[in-house]
PDB file of N, CA and C in Angstrom:
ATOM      1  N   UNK A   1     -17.415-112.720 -39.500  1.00  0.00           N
ATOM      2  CA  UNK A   1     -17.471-111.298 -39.276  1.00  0.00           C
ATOM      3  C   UNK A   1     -18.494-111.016 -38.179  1.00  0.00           C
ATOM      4  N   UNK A   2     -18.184-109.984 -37.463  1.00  0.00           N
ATOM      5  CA  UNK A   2     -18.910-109.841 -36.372  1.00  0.00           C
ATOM      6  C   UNK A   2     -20.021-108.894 -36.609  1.00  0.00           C
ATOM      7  N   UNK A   3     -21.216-108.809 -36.357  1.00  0.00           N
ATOM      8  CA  UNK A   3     -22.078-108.100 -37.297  1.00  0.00           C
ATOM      9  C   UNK A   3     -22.476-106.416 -36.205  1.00  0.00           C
ATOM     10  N   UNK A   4     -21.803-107.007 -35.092  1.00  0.00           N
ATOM     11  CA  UNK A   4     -21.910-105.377 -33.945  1.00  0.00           C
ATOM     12  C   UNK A   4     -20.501-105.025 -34.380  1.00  0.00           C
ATOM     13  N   UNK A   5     -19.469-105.482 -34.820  1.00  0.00           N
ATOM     14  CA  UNK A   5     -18.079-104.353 -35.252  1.00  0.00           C
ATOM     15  C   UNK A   5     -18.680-104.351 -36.713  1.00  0.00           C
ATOM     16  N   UNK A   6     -19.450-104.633 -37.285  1.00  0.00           N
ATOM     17  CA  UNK A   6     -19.822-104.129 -38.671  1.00  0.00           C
ATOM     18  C   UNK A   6     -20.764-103.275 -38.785  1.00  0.00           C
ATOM     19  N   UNK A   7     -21.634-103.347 -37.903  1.00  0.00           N
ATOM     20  CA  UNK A   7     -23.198-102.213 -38.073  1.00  0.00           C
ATOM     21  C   UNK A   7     -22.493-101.104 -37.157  1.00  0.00           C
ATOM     22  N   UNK A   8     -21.140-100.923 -36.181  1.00  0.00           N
ATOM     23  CA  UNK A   8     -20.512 -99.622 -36.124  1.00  0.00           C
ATOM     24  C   UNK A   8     -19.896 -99.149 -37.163  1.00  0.00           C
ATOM     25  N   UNK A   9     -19.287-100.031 -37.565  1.00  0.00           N
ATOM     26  CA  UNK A   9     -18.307 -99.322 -38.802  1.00  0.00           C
ATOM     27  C   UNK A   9     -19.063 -98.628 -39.759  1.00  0.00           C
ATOM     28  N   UNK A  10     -20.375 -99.294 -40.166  1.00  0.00           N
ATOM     29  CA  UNK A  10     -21.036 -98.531 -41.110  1.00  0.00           C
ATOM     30  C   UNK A  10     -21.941 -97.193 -40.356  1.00  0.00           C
ATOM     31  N   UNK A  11     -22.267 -97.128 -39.144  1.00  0.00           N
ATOM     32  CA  UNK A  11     -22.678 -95.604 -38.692  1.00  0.00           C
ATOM     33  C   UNK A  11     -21.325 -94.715 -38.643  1.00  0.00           C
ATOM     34  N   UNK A  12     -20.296 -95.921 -38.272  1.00  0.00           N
ATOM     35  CA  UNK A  12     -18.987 -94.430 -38.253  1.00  0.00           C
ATOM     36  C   UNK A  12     -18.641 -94.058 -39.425  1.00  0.00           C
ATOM     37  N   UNK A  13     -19.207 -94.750 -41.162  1.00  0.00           N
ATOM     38  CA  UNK A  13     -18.566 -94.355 -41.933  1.00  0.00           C
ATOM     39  C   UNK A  13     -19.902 -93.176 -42.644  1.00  0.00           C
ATOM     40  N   UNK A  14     -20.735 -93.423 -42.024  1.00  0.00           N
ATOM     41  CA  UNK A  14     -21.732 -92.577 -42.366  1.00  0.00           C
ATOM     42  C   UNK A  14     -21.578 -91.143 -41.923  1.00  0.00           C
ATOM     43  N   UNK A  15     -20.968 -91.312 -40.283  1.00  0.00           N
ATOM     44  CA  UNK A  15     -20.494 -90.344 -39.547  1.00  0.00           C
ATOM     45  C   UNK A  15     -19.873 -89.134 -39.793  1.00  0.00           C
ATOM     46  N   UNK A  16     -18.545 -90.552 -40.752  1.00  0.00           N
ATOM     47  CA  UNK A  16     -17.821 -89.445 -41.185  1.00  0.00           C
ATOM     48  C   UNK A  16     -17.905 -88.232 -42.345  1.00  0.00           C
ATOM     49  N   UNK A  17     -18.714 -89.175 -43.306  1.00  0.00           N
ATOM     50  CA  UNK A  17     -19.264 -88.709 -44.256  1.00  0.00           C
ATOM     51  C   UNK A  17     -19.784 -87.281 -44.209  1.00  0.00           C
ATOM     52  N   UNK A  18     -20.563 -87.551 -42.791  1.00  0.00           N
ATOM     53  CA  UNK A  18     -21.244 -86.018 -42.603  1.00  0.00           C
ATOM     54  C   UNK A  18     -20.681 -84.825 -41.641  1.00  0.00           C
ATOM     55  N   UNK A  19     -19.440 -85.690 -41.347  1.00  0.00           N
ATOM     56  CA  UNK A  19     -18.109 -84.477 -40.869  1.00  0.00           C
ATOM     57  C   UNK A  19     -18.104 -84.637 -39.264  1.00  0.00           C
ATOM     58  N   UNK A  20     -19.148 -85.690 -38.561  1.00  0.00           N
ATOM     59  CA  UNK A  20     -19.190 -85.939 -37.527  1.00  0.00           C
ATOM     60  C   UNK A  20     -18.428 -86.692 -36.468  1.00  0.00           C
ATOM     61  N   UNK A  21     -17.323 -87.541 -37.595  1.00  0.00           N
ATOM     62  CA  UNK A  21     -16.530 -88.614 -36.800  1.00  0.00           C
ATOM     63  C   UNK A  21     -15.044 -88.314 -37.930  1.00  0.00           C
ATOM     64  N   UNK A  22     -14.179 -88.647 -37.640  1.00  0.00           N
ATOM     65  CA  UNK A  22     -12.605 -88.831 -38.386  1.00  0.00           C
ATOM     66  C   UNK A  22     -12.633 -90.041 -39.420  1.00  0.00           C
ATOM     67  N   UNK A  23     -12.347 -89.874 -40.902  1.00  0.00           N
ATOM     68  CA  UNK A  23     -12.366 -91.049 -41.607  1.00  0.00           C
ATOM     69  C   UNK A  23     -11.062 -92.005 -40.888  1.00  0.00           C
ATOM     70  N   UNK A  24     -10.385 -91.856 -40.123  1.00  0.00           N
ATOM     71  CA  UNK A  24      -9.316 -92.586 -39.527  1.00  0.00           C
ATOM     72  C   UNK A  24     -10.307 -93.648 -38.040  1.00  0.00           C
ATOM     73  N   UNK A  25     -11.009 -93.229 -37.472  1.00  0.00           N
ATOM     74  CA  UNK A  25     -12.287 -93.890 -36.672  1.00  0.00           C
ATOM     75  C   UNK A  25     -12.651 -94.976 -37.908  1.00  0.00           C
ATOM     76  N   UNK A  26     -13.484 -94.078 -39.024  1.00  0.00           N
ATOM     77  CA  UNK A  26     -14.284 -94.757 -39.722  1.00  0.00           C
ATOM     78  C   UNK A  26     -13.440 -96.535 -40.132  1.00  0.00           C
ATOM     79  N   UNK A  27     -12.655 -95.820 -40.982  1.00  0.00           N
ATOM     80  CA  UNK A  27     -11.208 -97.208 -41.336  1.00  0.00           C
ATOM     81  C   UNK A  27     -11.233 -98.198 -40.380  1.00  0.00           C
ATOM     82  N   UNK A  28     -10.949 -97.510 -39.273  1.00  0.00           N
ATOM     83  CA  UNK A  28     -10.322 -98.816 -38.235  1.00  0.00           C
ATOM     84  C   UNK A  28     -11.599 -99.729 -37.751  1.00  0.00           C
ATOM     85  N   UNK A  29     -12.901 -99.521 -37.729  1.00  0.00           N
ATOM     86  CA  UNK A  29     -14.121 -99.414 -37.672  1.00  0.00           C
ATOM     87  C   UNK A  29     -14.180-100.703 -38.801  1.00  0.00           C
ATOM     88  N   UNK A  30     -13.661-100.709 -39.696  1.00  0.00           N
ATOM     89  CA  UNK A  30     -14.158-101.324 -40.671  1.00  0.00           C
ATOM     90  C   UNK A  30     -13.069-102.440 -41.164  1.00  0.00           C
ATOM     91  N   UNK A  31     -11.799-102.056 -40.571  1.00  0.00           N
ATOM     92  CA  UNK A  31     -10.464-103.223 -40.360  1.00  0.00           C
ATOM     93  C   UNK A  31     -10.828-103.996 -39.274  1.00  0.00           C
ATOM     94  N   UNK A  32     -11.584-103.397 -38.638  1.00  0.00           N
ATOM     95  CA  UNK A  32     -12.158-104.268 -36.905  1.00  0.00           C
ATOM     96  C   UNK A  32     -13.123-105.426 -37.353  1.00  0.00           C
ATOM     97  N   UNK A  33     -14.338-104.877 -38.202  1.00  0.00           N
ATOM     98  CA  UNK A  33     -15.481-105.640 -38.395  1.00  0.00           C
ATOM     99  C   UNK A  33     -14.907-107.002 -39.149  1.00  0.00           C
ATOM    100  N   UNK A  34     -13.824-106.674 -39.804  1.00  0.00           N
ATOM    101  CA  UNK A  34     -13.283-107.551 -40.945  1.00  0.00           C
ATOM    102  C   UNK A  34     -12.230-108.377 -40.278  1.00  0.00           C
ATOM    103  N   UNK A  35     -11.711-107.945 -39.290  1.00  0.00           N
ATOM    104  CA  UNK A  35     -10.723-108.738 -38.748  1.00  0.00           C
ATOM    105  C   UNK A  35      -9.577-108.474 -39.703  1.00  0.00           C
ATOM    106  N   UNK A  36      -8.968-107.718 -40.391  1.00  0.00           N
ATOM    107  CA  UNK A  36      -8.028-107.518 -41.445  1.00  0.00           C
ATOM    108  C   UNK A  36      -7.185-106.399 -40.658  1.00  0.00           C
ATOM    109  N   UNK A  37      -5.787-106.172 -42.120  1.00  0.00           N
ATOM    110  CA  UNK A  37      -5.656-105.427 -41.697  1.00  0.00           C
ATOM    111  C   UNK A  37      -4.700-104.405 -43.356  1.00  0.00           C
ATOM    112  N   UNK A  38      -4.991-102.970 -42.864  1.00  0.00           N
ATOM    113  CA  UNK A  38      -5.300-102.205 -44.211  1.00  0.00           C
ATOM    114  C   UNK A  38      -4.092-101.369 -43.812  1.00  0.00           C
ATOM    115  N   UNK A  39      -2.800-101.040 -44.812  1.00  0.00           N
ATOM    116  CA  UNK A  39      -2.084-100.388 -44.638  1.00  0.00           C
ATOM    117  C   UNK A  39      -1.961 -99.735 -45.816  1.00  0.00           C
ATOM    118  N   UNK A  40      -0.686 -98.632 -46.155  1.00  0.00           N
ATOM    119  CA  UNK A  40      -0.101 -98.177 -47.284  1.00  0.00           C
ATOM    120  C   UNK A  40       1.637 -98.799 -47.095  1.00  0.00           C
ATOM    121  N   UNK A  41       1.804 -99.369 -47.450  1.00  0.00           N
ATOM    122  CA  UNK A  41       3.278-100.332 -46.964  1.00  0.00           C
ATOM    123  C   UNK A  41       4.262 -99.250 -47.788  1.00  0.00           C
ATOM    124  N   UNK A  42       4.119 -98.444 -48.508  1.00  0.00           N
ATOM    125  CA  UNK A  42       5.015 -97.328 -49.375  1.00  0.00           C
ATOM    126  C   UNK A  42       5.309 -96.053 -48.510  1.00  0.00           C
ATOM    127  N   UNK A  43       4.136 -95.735 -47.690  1.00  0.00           N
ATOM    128  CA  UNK A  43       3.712 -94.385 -47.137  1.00  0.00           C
ATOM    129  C   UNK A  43       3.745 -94.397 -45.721  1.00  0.00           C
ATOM    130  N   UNK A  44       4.325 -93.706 -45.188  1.00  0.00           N
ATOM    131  CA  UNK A  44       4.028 -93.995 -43.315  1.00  0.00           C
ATOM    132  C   UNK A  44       2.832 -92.963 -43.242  1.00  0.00           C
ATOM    133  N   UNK A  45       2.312 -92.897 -42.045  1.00  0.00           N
ATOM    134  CA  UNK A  45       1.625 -92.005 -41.716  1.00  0.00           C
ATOM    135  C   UNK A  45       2.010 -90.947 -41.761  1.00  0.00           C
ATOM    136  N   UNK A  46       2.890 -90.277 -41.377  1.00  0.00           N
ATOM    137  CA  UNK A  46       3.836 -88.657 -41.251  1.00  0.00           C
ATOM    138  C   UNK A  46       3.102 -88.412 -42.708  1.00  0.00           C
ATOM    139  N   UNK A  47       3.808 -89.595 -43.565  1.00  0.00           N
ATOM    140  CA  UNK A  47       4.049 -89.180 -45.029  1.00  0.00           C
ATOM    141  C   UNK A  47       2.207 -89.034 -45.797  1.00  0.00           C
ATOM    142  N   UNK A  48       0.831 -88.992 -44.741  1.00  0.00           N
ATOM    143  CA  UNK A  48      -0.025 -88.951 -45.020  1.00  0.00           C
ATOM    144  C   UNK A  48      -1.175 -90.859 -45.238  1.00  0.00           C
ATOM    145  N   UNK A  49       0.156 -91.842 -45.326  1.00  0.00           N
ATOM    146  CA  UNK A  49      -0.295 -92.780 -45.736  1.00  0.00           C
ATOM    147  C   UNK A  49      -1.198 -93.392 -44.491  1.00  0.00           C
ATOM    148  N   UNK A  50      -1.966 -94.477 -44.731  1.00  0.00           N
ATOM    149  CA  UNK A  50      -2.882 -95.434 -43.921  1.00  0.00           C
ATOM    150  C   UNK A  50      -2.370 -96.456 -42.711  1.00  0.00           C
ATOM    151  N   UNK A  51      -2.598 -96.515 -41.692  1.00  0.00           N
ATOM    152  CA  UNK A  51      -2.096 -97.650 -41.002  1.00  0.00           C
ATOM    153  C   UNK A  51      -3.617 -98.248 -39.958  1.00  0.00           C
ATOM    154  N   UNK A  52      -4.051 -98.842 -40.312  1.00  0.00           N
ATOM    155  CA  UNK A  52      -5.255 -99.411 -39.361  1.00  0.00           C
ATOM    156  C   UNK A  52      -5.104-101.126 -38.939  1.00  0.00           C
ATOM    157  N   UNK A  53      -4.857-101.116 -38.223  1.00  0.00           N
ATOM    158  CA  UNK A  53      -4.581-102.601 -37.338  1.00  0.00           C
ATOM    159  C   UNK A  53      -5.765-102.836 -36.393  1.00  0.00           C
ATOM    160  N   UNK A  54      -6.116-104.564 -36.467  1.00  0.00           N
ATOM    161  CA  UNK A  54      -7.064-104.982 -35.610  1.00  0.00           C
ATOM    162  C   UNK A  54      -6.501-106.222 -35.013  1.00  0.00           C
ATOM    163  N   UNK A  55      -6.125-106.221 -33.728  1.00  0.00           N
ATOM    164  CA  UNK A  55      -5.628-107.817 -32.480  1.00  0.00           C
ATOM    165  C   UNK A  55      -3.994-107.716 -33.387  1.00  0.00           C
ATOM    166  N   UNK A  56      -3.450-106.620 -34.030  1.00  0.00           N
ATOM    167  CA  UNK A  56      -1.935-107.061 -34.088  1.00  0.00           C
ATOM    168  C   UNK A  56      -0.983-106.199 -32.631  1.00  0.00           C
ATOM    169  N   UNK A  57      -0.427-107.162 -32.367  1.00  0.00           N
ATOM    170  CA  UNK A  57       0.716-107.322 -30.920  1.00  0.00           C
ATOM    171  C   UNK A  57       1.410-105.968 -31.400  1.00  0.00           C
ATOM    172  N   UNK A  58       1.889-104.905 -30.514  1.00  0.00           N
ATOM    173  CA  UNK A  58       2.669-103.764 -30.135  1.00  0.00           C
ATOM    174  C   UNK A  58       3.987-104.301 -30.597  1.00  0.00           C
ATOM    175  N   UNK A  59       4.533-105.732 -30.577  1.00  0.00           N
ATOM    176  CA  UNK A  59       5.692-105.930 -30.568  1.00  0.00           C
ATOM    177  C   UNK A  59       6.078-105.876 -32.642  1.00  0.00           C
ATOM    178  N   UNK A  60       4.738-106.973 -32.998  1.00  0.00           N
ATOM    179  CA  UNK A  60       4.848-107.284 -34.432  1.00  0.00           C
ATOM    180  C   UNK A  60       4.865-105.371 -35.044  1.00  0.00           C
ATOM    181  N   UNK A  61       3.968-104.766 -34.464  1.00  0.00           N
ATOM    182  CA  UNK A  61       4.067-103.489 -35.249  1.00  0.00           C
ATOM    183  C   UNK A  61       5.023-102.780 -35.193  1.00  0.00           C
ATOM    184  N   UNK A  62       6.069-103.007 -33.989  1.00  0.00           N
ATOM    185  CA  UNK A  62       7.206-102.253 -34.103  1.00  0.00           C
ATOM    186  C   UNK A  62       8.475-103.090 -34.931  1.00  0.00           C
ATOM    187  N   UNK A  63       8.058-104.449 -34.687  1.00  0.00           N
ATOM    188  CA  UNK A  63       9.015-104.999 -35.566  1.00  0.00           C
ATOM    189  C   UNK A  63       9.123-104.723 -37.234  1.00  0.00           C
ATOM    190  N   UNK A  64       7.400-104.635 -37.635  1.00  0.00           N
ATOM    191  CA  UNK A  64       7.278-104.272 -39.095  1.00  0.00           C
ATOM    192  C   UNK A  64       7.866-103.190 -39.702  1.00  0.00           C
ATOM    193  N   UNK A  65       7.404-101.693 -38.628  1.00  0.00           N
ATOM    194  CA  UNK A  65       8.049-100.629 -39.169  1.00  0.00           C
ATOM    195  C   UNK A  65       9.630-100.191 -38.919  1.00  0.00           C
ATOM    196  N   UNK A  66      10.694-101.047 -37.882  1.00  0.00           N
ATOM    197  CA  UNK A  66      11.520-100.794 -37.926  1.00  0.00           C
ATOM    198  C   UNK A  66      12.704-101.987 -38.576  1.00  0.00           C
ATOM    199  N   UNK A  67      11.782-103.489 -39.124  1.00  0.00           N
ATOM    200  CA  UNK A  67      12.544-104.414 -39.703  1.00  0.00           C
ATOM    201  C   UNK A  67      12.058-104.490 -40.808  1.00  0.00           C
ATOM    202  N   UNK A  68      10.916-104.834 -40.917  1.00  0.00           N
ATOM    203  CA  UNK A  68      10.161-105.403 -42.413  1.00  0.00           C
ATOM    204  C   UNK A  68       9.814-104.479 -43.553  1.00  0.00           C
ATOM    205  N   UNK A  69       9.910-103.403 -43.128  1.00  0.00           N
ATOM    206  CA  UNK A  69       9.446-102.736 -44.221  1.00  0.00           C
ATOM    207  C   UNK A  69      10.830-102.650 -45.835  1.00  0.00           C
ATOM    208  N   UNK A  70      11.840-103.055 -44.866  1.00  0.00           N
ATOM    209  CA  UNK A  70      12.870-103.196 -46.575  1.00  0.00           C
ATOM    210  C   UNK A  70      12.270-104.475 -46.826  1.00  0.00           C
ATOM    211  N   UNK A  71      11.676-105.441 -46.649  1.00  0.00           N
ATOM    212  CA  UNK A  71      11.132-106.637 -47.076  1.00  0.00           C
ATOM    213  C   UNK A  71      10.229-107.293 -46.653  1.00  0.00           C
ATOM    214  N   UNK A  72       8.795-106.689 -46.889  1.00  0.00           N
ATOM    215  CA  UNK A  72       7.507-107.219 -46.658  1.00  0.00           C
ATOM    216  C   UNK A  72       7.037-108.680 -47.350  1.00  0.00           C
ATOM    217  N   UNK A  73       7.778-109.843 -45.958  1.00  0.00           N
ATOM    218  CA  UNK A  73       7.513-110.860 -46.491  1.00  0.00           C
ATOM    219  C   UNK A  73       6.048-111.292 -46.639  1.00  0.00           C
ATOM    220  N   UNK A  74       5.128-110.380 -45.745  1.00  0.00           N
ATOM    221  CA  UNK A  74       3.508-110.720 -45.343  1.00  0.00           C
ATOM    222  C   UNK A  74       3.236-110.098 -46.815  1.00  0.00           C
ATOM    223  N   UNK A  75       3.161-109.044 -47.607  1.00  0.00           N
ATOM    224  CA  UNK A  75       2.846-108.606 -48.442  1.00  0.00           C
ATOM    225  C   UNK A  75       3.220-109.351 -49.678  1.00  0.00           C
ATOM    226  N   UNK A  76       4.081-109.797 -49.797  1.00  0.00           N
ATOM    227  CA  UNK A  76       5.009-110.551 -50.902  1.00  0.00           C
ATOM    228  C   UNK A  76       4.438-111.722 -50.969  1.00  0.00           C
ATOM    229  N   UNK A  77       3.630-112.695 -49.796  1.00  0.00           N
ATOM    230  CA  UNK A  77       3.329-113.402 -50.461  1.00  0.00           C
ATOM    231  C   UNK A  77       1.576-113.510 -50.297  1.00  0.00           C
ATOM    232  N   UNK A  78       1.188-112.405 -49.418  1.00  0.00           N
ATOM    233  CA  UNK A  78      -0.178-112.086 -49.697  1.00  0.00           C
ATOM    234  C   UNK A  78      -0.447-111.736 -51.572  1.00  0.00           C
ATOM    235  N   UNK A  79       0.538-111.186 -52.163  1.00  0.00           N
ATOM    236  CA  UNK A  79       0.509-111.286 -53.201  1.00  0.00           C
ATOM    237  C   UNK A  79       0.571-112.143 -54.159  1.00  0.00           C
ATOM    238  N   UNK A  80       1.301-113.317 -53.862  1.00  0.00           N
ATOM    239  CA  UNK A  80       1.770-114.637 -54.740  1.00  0.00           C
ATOM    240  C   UNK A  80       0.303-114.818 -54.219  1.00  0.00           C
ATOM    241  N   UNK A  81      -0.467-114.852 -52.832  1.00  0.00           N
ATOM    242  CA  UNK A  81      -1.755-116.229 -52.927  1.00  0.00           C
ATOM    243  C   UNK A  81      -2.969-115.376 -53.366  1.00  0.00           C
ATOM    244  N   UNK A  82      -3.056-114.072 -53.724  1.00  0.00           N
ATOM    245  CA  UNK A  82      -4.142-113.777 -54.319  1.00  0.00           C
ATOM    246  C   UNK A  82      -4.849-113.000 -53.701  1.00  0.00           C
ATOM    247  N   UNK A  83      -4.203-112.726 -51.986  1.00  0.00           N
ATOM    248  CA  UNK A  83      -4.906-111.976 -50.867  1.00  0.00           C
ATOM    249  C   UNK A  83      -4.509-110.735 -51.001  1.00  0.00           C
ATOM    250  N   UNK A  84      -3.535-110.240 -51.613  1.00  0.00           N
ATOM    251  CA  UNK A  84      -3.264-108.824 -51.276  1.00  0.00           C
ATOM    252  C   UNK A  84      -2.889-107.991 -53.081  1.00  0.00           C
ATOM    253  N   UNK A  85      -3.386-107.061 -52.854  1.00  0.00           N
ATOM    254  CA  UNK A  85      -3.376-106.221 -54.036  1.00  0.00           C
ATOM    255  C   UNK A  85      -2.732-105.021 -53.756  1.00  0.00           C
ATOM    256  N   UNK A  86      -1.242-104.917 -54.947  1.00  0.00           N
ATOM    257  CA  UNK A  86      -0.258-104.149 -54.080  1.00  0.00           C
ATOM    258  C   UNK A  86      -1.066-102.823 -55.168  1.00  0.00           C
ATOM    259  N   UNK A  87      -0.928-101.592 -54.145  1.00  0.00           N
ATOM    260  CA  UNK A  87      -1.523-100.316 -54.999  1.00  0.00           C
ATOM    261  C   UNK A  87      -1.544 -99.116 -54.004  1.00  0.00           C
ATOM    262  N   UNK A  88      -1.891 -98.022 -53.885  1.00  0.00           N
ATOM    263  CA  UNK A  88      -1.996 -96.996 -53.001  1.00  0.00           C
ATOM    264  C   UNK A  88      -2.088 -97.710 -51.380  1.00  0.00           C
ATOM    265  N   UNK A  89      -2.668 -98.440 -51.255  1.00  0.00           N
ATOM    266  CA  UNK A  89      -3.581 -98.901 -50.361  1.00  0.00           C
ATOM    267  C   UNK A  89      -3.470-100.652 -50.138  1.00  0.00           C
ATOM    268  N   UNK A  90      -3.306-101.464 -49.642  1.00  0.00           N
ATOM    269  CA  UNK A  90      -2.967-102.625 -49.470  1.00  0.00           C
ATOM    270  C   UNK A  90      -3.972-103.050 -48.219  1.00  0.00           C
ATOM    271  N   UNK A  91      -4.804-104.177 -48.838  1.00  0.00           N
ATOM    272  CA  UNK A  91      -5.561-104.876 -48.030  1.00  0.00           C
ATOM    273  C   UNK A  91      -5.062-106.401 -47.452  1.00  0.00           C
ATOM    274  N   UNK A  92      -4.873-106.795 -46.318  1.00  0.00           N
ATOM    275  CA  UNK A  92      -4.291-107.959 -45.907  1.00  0.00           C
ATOM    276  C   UNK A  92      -5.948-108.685 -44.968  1.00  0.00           C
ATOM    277  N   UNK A  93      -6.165-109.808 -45.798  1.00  0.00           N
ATOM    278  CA  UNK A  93      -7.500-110.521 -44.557  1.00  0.00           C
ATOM    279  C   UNK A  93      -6.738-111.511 -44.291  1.00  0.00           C
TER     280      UNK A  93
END
């Protein structure tokens, strides 16, 4: 973990806290420091849900939301190995 994308993430989440920065900054801020990446795989954005990506390719993200999402093989088996916890909110490291 990189400890300058982590000591931002935590002033931007402080930021936001105090109405100074967008909790959507803050998130990505903190998918960055982690190298991860944090979605709502149920919810698009329109629909209010989460999408924060860090180093994923323009191509993979359009492929996800216009192929994968009837079958999230990354999620499916982030789940079988213990990495991903399916719920509001879905964390992928």
């Amino acid at each position: 973990m990189d400890n300058t994308h982590l000591d931002r993430a935590i002033d931007a989440v402080y930021d936001a806290a105090l109405g100074d920065t967008s909790w959507d900054d803050a998130v990505r801020g903190l998918v960055r420091a982690h190298g991860a990446v944090l979605l709502t795989p149920m919810v698009t954005e329109a629909e209010g849900g989460l999408w924060a990506l860090h180093d994923v390719p323009q191509e993979i993200q359009r492929r996800y939301v216009y192929e994968y999402t009837t079958r999230n093989v990354w999620l499916e088996r982030g789940i079988a190995a213990g990495q991903a916890i399916l719920g509001e909110t879905s964390a992928l490291a």
